[in-house]
Protein backbone atom coordinates (compact mmCIF):
# COMPACT_ATOMS: atom_id res chain seq x y z
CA UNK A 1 -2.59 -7.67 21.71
CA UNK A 2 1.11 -7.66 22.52
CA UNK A 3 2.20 -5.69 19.49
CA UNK A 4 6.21 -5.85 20.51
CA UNK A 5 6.07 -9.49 21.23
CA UNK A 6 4.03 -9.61 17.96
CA UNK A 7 6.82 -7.66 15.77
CA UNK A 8 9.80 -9.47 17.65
CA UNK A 9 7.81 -12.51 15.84
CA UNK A 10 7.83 -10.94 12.54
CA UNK A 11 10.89 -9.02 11.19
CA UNK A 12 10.20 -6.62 8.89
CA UNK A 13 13.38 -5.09 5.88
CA UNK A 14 12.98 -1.34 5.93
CA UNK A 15 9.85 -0.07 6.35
CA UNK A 16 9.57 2.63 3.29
CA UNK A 17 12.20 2.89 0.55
CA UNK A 18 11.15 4.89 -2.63
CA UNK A 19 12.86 5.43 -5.79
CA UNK A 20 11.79 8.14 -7.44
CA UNK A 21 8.66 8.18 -7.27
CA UNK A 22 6.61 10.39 -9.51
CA UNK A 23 3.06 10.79 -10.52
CA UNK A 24 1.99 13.32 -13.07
CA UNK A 25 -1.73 14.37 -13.44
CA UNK A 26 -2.01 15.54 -16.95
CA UNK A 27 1.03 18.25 -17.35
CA UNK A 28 0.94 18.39 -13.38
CA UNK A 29 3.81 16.59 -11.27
CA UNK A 30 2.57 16.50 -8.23
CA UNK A 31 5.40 13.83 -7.12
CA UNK A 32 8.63 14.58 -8.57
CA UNK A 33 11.40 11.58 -8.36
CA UNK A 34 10.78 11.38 -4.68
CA UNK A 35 13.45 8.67 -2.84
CA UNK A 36 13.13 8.43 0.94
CA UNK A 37 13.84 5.49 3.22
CA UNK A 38 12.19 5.28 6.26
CA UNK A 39 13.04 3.48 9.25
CA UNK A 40 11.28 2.31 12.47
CA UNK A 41 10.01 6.04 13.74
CA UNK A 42 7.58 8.82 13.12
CA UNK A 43 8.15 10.20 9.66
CA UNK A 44 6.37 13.44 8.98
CA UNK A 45 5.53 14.77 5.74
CA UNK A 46 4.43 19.08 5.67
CA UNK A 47 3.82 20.81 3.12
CA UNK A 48 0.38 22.77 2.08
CA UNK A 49 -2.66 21.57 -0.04
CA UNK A 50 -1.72 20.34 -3.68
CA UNK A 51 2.37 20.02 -2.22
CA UNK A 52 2.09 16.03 -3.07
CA UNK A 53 1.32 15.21 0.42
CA UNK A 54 -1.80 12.69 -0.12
CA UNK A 55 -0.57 11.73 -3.26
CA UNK A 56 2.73 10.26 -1.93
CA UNK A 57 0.47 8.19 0.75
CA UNK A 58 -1.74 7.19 -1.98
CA UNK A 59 1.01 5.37 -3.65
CA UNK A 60 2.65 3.83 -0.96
CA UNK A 61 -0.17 2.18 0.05
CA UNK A 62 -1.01 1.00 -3.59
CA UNK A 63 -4.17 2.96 -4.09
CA UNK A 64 -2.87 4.92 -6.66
CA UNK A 65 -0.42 3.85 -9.36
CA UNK A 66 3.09 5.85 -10.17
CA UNK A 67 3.54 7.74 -13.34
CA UNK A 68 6.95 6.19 -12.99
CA UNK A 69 9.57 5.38 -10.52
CA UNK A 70 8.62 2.68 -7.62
CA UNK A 71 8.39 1.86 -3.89
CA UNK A 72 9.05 -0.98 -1.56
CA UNK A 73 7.17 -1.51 1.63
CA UNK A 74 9.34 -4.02 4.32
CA UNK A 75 10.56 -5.60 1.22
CA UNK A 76 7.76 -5.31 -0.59
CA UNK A 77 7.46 -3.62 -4.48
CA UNK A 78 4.09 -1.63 -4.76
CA UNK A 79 4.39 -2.67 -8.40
CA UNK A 80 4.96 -6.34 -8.46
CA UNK A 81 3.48 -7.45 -4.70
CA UNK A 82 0.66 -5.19 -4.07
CA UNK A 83 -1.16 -7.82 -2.07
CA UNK A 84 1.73 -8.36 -0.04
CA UNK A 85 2.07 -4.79 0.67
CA UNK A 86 -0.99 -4.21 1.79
CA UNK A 87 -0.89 -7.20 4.23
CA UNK A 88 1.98 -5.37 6.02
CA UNK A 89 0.09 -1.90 6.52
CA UNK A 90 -3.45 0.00 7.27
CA UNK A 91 -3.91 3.45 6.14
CA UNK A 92 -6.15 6.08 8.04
CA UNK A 93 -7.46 8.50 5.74
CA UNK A 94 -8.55 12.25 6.48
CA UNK A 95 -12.16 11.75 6.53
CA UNK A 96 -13.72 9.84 8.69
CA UNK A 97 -14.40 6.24 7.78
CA UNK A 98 -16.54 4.73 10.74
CA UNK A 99 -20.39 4.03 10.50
CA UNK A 100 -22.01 6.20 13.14
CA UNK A 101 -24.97 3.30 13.39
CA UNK A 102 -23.06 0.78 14.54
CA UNK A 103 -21.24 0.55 17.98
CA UNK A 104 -17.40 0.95 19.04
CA UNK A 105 -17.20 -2.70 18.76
CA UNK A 106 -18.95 -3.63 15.92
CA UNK A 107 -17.06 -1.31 13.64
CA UNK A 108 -13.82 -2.73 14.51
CA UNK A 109 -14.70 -6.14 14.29
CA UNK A 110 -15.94 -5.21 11.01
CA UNK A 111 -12.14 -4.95 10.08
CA UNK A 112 -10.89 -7.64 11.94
CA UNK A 113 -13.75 -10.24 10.32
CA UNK A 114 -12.57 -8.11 6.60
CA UNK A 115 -8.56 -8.60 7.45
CA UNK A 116 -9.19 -12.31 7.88
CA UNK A 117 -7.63 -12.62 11.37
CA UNK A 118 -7.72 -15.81 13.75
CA UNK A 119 -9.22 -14.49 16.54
CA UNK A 120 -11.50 -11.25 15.54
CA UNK A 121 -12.70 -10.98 18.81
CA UNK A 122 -10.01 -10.81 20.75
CA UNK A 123 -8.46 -8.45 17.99
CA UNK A 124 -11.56 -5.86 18.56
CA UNK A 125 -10.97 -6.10 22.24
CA UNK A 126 -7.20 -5.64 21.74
CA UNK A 127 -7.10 -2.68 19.49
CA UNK A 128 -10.13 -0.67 21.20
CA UNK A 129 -8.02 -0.98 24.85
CA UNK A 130 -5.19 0.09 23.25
CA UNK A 131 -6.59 3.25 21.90
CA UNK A 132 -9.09 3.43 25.12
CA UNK A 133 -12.07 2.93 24.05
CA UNK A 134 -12.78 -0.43 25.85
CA UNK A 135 -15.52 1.49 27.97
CA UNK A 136 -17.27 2.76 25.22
CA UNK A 137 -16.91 0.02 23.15
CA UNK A 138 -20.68 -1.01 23.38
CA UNK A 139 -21.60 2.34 22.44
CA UNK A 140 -23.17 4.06 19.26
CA UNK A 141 -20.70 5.96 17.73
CA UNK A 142 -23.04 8.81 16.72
CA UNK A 143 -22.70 9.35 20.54
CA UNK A 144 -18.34 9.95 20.00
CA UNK A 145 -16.91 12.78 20.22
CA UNK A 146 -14.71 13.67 17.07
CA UNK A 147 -11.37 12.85 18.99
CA UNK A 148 -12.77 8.99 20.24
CA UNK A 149 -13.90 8.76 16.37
CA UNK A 150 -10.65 9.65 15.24
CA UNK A 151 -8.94 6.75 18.19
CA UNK A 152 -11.87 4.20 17.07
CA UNK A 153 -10.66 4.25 13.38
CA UNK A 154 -6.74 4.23 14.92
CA UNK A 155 -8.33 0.87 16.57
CA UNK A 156 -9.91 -0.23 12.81
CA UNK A 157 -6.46 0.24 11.50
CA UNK A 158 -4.60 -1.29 14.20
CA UNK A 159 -6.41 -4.38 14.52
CA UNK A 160 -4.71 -6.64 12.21
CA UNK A 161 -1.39 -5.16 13.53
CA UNK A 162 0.18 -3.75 10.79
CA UNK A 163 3.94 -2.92 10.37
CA UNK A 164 3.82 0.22 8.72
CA UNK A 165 0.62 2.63 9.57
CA UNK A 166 0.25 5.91 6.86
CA UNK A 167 -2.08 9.15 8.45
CA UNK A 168 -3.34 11.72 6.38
CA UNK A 169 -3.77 14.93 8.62
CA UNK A 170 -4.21 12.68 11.53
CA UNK A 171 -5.44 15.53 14.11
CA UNK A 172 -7.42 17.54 11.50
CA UNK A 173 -10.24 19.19 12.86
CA UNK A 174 -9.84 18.19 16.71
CA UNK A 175 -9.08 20.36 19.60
CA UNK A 176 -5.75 20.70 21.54
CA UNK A 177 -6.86 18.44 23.62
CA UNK A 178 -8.10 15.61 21.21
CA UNK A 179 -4.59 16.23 19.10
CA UNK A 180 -2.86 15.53 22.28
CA UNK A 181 -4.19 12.62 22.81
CA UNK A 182 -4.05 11.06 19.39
CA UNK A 183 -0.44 11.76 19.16
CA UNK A 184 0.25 9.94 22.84
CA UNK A 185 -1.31 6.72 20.98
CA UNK A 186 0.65 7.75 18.08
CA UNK A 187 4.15 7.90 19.80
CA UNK A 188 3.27 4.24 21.37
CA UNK A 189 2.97 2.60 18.42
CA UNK A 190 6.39 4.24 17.58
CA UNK A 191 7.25 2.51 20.67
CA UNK A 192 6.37 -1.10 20.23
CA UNK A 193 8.35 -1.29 16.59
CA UNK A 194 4.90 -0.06 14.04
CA UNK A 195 7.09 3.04 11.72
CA UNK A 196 4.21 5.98 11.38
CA UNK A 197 3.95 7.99 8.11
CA UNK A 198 2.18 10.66 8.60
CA UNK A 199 1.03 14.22 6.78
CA UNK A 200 0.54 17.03 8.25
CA UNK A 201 -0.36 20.78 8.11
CA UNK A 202 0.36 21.50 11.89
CA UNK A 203 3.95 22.10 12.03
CA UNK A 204 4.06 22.21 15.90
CA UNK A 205 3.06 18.87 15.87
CA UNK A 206 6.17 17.73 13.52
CA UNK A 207 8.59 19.84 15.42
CA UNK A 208 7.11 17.94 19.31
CA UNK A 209 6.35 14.62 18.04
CA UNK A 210 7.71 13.22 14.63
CA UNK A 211 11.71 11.38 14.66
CA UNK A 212 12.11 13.26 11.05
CA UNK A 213 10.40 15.55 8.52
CA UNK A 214 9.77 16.30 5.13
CA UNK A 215 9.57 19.00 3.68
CA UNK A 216 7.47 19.10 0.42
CA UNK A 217 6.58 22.24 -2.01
CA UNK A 218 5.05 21.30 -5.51
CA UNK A 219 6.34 17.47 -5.65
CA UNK A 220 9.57 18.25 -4.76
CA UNK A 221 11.08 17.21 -1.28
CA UNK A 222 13.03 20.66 -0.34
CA UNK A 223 14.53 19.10 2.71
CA UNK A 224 14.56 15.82 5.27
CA UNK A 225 16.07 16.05 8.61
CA UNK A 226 15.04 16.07 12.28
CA UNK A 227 13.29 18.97 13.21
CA UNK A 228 16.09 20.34 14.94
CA UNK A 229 18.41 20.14 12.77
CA UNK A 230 15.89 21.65 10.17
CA UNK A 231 15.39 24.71 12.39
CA UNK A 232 19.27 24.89 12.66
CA UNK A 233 19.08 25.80 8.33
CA UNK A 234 17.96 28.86 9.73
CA UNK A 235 20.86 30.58 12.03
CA UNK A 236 19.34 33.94 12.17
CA UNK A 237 16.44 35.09 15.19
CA UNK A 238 13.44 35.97 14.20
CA UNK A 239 12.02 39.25 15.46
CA UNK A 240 8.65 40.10 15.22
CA UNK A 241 7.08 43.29 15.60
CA UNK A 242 3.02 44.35 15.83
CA UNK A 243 2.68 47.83 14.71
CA UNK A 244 0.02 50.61 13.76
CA UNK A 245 0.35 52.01 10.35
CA UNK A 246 1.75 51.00 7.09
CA UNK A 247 5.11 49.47 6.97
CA UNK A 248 7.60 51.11 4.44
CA UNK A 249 10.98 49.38 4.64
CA UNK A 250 14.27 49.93 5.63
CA UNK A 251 17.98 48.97 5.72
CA UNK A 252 19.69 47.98 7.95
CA UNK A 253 23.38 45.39 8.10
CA UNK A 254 21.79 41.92 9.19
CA UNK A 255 18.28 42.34 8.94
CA UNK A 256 15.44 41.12 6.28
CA UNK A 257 12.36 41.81 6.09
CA UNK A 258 10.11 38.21 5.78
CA UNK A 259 6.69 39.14 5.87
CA UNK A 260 3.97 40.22 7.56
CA UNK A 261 0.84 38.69 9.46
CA UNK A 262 -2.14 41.53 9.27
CA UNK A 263 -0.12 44.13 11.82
CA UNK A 264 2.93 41.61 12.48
CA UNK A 265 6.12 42.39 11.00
CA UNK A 266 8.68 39.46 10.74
CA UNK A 267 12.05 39.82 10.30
CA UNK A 268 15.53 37.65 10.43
CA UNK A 269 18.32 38.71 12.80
CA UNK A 270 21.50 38.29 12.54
CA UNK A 271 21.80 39.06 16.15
CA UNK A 272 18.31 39.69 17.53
CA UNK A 273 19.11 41.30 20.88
CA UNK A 274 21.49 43.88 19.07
CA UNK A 275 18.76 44.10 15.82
CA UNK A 276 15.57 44.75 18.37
CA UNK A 277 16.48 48.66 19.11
CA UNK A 278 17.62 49.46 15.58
CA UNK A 279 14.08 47.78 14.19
CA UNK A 280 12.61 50.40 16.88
CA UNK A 281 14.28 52.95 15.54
CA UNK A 282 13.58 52.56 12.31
CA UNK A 283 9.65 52.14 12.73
CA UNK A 284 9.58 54.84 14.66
CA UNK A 285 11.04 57.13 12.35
CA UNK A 286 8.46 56.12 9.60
CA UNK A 287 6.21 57.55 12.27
CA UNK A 288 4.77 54.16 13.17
CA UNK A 289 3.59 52.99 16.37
CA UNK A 290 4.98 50.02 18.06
CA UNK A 291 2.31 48.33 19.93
CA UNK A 292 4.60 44.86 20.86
CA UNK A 293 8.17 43.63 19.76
CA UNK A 294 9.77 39.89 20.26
CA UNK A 295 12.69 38.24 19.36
CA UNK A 296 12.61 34.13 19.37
CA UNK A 297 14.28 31.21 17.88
CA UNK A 298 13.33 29.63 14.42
CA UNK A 299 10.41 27.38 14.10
CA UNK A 300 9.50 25.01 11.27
CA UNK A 301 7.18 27.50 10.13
CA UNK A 302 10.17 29.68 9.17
CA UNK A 303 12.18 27.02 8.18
CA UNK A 304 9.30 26.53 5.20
CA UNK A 305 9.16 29.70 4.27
CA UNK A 306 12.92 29.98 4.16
CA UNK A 307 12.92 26.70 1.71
CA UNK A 308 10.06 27.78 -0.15
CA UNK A 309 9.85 31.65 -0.67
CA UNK A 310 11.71 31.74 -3.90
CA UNK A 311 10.42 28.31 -5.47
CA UNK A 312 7.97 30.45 -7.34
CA UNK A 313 9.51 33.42 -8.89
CA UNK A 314 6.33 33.92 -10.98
CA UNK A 315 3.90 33.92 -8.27
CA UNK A 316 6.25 35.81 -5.94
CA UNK A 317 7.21 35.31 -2.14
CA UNK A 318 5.58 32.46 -0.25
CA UNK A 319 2.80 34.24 1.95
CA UNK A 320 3.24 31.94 5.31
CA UNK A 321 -0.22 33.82 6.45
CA UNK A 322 -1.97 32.89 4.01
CA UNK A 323 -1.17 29.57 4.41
CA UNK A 324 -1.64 29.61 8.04
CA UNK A 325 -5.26 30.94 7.05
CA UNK A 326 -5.80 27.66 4.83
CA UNK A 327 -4.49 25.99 7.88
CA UNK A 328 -7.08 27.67 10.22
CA UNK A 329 -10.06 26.82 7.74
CA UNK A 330 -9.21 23.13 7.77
CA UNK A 331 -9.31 22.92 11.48
């Protein structure tokens, strides 16, 4: 399948416009007046479990009706066109949606027979090289490992050749290399004019590979930028420093204090190189020991908890290792 020649042949308005876009569950927002427009690229959305992550995708692809506000998809209004909208997309969900008794093969053309296409078997054969699975393609899936899976439902989704594709947690639960991999088919797709919405927990992944991110804390969008100009929010270093003992606190001009991972201390900089010693010092003196000390630039990681450490006054500071914990469970 020749997916530029096939999107030269079909223009498409903006991919994803929203305006605001909410969706209360009882008392709950968990989408509050969201408006985004996305373009032809790889839009990330972070954020942790219950941020409005799913819920957004679950109303852009019509699945799941707005409390109020609306949506267009390349033209499209979620309200008014659903059936149009849906003919323009394919969503991937989290869990796994192929049928482990059937082959490669079989389970795409399964889609392409369901999406009504001319041709579904040279749509199966299309989508499954594209996401390299033509060898395998005769194959039971029960024999796939969880990264082909994940590329064989890529290859479901794909084969009707949608404009816009939506991924929830599209590299949940694979290994480096597997992630890799998915996000090399991912970027293509990028390539040959498909936009990507994706959600994510992995925040390295947004930083290498998405055009522009999201980032979402109970419904609310706290910021959207590329991930470089995201980590510029934060103009301070970040120091870090693993230590024996129990930490006490300090003063000094420049430096705070932004939490600690089990025997990591983290702490923003002003000026890093000139902070490093004084942090030293001042651990030393509580009679700590200082097994390792860095100093580095900003990552998304810190640019979430800088947006969302005081969102909750009642519930206190945002605890980024806990999250990362939650993070580590999922995978």
């Amino acid at each position: 399948m020749d997916y530029k020649k096939r999107e030269r042949d079909r223009p498409c308005k903006t991919p994803i416009v929203t305006h605001d876009l909410t969706r209360y569950y009882g008392d709950l927002c968990a989408v509050n007046r969201l408006n985004l427009e996305v373009e032809n690229e790889i839009f990330g959305i972070l954020g942790p479990n219950g941020s409005g992550k799913t819920t957004t995708v679950m109303m852009l692809t019509t699945l799941l009706a707005p409390t109020s506000g609306t949506a267009e998809i390349c033209g499209y209004d979620i309200h008014r066109q659903p059936e149009l909208v849906r003919k323009m997309i394919s969503y991937v969900p989290q869990d796994m949606a192929v049928d482990v008794r059937l082959t490669g093969r079989e389970n795409v053309m399964m889609y392409a027979e369901l999406y009504g296409i001319t041709d579904p078997a040279q749509g199966t054969r299309s989508a499954l090289k594209t996401l390299d699975l033509a060898d395998r393609a005769d194959d039971f899936v029960k024999t796939y490992s969880g990264g082909m899976r994940r590329r064989l439902e890529l290859a479901q989704a794909l084969v009707h050749n949608p404009q816009v594709l939506f991924l929830d947690e599209p590299t949940v639960g694979l290994d480096v290399a597997a992630r890799k991999k998915i996000w090399h088919h991912i970027r293509y797709l990028r390539e040959t004019g498909m936009s990507i919405f994706v959600t994510t927990h992995y925040m390295d992944e947004a930083d290498r590979y998405c055009d522009r991110v999201a980032i979402i804390d109970k419904g609310i969008v706290k910021a959207i930028d590329t991930p470089d100009r995201l980590k510029s929010l934060i103009s301070h270093d970040i120091v870090t420093a693993t230590i024996s003992g129990i930490y006490s606190g300090f003063a000094i001009p420049g430096v705070t204090y932004a939490e600690s991972r089990g025997d990591e201390l983290v702490f923003f900089a002003q000026n890093g190189e000139k902070a490093l010693p004084q942090i030293l010092d001042a651990l030393a003196v509580q009679g700590l020991s200082i097994l390792a000390m860095s100093i580095r630039r900003p990552s998304l990681d810190d640019v979430f908890l800088h947006l969302t450490a005081s969102s909750d006054e009642d519930a206190g500071p945002f605890n980024l290792s806990t999250f990362r914990n939650i993070l580590g469970r999922r995978g």
